[in-house]
Protein backbone atom coordinates (compact mmCIF):
# COMPACT_ATOMS: atom_id res chain seq x y z
CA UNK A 1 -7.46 -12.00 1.09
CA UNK A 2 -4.30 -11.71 3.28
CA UNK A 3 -2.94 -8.32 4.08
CA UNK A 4 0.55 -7.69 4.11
CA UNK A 5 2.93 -4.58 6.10
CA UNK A 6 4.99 -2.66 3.37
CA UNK A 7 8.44 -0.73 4.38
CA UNK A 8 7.81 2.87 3.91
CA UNK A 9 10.50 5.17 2.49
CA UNK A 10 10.32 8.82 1.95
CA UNK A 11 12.10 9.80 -1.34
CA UNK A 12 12.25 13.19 -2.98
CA UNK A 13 8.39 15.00 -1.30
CA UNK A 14 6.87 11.68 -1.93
CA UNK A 15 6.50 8.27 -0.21
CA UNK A 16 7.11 4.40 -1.69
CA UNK A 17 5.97 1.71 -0.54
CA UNK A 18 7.65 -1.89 -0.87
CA UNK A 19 6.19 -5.20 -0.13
CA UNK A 20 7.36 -8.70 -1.00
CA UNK A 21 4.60 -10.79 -3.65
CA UNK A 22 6.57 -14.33 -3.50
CA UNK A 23 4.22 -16.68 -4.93
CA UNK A 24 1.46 -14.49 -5.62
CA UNK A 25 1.91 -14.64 -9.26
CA UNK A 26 -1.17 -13.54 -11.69
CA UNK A 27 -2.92 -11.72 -8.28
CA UNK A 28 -4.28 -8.52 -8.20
CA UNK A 29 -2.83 -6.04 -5.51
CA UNK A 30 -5.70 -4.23 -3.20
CA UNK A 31 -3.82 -0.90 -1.72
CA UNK A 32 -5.00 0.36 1.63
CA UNK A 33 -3.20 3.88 2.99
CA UNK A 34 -4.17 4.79 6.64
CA UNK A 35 -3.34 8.17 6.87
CA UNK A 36 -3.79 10.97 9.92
CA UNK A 37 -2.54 14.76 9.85
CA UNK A 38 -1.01 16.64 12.47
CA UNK A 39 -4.76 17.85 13.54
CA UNK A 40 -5.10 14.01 13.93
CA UNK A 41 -7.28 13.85 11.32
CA UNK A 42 -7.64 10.71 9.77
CA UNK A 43 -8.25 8.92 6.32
CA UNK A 44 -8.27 5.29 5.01
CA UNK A 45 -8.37 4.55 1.01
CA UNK A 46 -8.55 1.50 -0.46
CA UNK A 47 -8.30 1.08 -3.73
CA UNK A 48 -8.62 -2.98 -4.71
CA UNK A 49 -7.47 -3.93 -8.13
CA UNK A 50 -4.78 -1.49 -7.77
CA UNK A 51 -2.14 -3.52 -9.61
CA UNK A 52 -1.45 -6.92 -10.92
CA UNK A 53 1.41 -9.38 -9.99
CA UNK A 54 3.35 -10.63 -13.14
């Protein structure tokens, strides 16, 4: 598995998150979020199998 950054951008009260799949065609995406309030409370999900690369 290789893990890749993804450029963040806040639209509307929501988040997206972009990240290039070049070559990756017929691979299944595994999402990880890291994610920490302003308590500095902090979460990771991963969710594997999130999507599929056509």
């Amino acid at each position: 598995m290789t893990w890749a950054g993804a450029r963040v951008s806040q639209q509307g009260g929501g988040r997206t998150a972009t990240v290039h799949h070049a070559g990756a065609s017929g691979a299944q995406v595994t999402l990880r979020t890291d994610r920490t309030d302003a308590h500095g409370d902090s979460v990771t999900r991963t969710v594997v199998g999130a999507d599929d690369v056509r």
